[in-house]
Protein backbone atom coordinates (compact mmCIF):
# COMPACT_ATOMS: atom_id res chain seq x y z
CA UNK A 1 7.66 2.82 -14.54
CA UNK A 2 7.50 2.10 -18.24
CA UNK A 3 11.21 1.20 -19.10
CA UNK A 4 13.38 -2.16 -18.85
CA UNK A 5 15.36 -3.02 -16.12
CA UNK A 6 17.62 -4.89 -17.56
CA UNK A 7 19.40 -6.49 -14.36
CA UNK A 8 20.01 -9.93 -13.18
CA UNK A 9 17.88 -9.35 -10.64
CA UNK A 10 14.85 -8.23 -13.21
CA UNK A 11 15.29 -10.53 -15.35
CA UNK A 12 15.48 -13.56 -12.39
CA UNK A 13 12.94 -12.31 -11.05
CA UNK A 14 10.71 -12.63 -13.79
CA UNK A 15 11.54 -15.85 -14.78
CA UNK A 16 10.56 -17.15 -11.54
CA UNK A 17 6.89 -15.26 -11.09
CA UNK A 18 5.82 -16.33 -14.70
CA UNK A 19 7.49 -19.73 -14.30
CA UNK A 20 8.16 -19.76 -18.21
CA UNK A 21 4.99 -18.50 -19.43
CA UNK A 22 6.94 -16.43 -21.69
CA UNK A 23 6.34 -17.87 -25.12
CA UNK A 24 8.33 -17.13 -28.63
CA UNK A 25 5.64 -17.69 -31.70
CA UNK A 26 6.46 -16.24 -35.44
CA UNK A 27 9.01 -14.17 -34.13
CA UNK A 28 6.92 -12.01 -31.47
CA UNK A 29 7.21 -12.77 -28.14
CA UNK A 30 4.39 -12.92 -25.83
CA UNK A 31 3.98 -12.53 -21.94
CA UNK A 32 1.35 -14.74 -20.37
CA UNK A 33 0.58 -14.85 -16.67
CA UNK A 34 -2.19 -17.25 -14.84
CA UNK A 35 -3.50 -17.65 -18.73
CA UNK A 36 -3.95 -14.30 -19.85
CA UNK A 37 -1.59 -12.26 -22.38
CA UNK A 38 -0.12 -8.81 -21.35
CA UNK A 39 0.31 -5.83 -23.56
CA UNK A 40 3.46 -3.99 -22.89
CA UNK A 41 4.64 -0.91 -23.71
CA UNK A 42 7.79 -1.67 -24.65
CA UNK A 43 8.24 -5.35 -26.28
CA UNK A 44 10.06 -8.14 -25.39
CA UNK A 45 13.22 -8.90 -27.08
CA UNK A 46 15.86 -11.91 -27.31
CA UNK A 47 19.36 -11.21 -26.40
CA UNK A 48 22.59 -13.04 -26.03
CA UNK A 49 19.83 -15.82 -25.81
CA UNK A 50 17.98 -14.27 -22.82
CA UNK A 51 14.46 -13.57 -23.02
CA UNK A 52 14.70 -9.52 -21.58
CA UNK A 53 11.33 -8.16 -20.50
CA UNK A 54 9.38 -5.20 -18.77
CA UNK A 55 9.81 -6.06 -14.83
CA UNK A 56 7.03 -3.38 -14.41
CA UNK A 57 5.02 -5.00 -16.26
CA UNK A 58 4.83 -8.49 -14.66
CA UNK A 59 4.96 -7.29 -11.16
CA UNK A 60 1.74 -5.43 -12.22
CA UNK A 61 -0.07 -8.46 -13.60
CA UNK A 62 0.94 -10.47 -10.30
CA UNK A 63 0.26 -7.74 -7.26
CA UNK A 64 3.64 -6.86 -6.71
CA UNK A 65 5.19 -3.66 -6.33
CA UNK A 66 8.50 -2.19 -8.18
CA UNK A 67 10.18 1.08 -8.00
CA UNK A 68 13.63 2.46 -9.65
CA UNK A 69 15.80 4.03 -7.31
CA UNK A 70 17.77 6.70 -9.67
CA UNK A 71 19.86 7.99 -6.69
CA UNK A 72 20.92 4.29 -5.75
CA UNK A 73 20.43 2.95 -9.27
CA UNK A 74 18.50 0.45 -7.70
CA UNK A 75 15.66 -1.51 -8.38
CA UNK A 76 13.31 -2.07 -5.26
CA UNK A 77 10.70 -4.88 -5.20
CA UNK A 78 7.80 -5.15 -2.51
CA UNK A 79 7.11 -8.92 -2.87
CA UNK A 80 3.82 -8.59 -0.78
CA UNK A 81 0.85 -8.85 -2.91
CA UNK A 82 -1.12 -5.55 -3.45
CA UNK A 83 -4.66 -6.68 -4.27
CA UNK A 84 -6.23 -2.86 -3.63
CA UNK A 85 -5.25 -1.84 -7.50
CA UNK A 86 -8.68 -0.97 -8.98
CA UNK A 87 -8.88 1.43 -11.07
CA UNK A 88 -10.33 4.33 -9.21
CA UNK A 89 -9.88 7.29 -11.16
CA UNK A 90 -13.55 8.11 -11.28
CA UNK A 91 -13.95 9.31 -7.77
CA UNK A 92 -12.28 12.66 -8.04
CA UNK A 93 -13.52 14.98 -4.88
CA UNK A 94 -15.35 11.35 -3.36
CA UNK A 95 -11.38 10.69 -2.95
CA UNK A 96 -10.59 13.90 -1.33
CA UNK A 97 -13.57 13.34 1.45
CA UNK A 98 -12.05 10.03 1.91
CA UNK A 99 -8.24 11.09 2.66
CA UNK A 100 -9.74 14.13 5.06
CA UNK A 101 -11.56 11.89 7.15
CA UNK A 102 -8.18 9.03 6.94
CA UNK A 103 -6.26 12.32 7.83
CA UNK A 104 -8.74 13.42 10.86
CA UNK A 105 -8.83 10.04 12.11
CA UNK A 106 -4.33 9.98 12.51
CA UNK A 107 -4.46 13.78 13.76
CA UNK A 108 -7.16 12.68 16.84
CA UNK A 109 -4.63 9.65 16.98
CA UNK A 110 -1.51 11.95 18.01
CA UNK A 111 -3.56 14.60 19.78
CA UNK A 112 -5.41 11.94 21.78
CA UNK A 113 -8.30 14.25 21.85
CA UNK A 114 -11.98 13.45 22.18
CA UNK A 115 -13.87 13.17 19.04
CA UNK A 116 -12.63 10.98 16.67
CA UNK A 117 -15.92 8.52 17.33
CA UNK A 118 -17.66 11.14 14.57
CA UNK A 119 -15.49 9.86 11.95
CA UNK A 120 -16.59 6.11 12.50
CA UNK A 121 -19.97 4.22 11.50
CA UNK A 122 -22.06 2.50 14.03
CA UNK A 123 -20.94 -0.72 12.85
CA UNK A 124 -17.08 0.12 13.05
CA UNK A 125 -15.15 -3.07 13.49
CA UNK A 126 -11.25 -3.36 13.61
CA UNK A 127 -8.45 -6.41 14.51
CA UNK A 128 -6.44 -4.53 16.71
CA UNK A 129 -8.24 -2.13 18.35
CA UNK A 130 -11.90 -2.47 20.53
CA UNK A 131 -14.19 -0.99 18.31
CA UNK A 132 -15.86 0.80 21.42
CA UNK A 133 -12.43 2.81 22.18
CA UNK A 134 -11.80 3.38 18.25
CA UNK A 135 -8.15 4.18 19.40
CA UNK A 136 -6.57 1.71 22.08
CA UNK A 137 -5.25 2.76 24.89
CA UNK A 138 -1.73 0.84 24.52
CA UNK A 139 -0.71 3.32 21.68
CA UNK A 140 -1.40 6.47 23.93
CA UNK A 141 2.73 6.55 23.76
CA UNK A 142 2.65 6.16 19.96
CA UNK A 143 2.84 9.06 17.69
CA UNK A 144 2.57 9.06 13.48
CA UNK A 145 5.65 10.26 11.79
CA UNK A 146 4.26 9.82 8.43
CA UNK A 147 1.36 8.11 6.09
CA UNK A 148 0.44 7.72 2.45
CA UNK A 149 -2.54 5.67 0.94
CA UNK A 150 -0.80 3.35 -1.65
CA UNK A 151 -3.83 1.72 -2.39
CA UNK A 152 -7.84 0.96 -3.06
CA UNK A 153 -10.40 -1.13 -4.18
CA UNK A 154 -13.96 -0.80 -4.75
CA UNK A 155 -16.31 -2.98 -2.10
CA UNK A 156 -19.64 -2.34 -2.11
CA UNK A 157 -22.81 -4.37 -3.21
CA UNK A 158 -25.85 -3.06 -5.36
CA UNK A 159 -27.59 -2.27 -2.07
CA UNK A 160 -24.48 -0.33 -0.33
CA UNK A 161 -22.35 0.74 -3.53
CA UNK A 162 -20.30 3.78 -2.05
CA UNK A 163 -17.98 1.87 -0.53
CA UNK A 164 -14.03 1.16 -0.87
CA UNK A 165 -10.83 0.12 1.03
CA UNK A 166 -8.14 1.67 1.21
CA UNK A 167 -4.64 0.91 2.17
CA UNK A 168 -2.54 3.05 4.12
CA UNK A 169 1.38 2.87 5.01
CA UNK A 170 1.41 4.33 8.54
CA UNK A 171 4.86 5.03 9.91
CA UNK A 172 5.12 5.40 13.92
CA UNK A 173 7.33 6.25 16.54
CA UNK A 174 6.98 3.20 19.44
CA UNK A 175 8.11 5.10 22.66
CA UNK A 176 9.08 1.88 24.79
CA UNK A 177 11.74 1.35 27.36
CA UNK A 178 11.92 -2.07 26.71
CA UNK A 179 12.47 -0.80 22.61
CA UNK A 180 15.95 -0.78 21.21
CA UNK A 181 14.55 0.34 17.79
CA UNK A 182 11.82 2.81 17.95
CA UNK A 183 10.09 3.55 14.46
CA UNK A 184 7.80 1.03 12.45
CA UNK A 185 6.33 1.01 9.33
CA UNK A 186 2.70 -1.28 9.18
CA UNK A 187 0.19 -1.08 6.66
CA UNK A 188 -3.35 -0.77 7.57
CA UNK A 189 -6.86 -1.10 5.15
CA UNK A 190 -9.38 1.45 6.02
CA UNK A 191 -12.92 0.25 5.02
CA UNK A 192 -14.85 3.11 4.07
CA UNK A 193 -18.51 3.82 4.03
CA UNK A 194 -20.70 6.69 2.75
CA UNK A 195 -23.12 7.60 5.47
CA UNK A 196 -26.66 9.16 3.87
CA UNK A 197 -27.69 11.16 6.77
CA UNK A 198 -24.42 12.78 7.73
CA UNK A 199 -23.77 13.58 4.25
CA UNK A 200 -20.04 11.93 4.44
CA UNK A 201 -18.07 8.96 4.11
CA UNK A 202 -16.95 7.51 7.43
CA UNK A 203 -14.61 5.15 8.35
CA UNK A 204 -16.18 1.71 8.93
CA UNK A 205 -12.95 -0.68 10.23
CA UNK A 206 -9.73 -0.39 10.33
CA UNK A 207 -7.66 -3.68 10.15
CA UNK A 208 -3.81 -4.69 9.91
CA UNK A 209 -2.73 -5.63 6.29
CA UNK A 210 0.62 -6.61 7.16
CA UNK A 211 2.92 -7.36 10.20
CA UNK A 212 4.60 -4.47 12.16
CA UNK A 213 7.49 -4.04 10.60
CA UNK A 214 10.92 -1.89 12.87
CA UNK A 215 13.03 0.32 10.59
CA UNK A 216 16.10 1.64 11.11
CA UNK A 217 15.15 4.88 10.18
CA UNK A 218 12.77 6.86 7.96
CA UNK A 219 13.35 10.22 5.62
CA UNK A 220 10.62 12.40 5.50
CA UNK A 221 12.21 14.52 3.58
CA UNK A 222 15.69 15.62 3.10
CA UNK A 223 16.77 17.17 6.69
CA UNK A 224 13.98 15.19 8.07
CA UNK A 225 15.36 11.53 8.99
CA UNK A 226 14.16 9.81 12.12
CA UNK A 227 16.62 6.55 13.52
CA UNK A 228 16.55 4.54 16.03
CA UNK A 229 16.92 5.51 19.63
CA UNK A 230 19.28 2.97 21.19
CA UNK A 231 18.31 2.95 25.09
């Protein structure tokens, strides 16, 4: 997003992640976070004695997510550090392999069907589920609405070097008796590892990357809107 926001809450925020890092020298005005100068896009400017600056920007240089809203006019801010932001623009169809087997792994979770211990290494480890099971049996009543990998890094060694981890927003429906509010949004990081003999990259953990978060409801897509289920 490579425009201004120029809002109170922008330009608050800002001042309170870069905790007056902003500096004014020979009339330019320079943006330094932890030490190290940004370049911008669009430059700084004084006015009405307020230092306005590029939220995008900022939020960049510190892990934190920002979106504009045009229908709500809105700026939206994800204060939850996103460290997967390497640049991996390189991988091209290595990217495609991953999401296919990411994709395989939430279509065995909703069909429940044998099989999905293919898409897993030998060493598969995860924090929530038993690594022997791959998918536990207390989310047999679960089903995924909807997914989207928002992020990756690059985490192999000079011995093991195809591997990354990805992040994944997972939205689920929670069928619970017990439940007043039945869809969840959690982010998990999917660790994954290119296997030699099988020709593939397989999916070596699977761990939680934030709490479970309960939504009141979630848009697909226009006409497609699931709420809560009030029981």
């Amino acid at each position: 997003m490579k425009k201004y926001i120029w809002s109170g809450l922008a330009i608050g925020l800002a001042s309170v992640l870069i905790s007056g890092s902003i500096l004014a020298a020979t009339g330019k005005i320079k943006i330094i976070v932890n030490g190290t100068e940004l370049s911008t896009d669009t430059s700084p400017k004084i006015e009405d004695g307020r230092v306005l600056v590029p939220i995008s920007t900022i939020s960049k240089a510190l892990g934190v997510g920002v979106t504009w809203d045009p229908k709500s006019k809105s700026v939206k801010v994800d204060s939850k550090p996103n460290v997967l932001n390497d640049d991996l623009s390189a991988l091209y169809t290595t990217y495609a392999s991953v999401r296919d087997v990411i994709a395989e792994y939430f279509s065995y979770y909703d069909s429940k069907k044998d099989g999905y211990q293919a898409l897993v290494t030998d060493q598969f480890k995860s924090d929530f589920v038993d690594p022997k099971k791959i998918i536990s049996d207390d989310l047999l009543l679960d089903s995924i609405l909807d997914y989207k990998i928002i992020g990756g890094k690059f985490i192999g060694t000079l011995e093991e070097p195809f591997q990354y981890k990805f992040r994944v927003e997972v939205i689920r429906f929670i069928e619970r008796n017990n439940s007043s509010t039945n869809v969840a949004k959690i982010q998990l990081d999917f660790n994954m590892k290119y296997d030699q003999d099988k020709g593939k990259y397989l999916i070596d953990g699977i761990y939680k990357a934030s709490k479970e978060e309960r939504i009141n409801s979630y848009t697909v897509f226009t006409g497609l809107t699931f709420k809560d289920v009030i029981r």
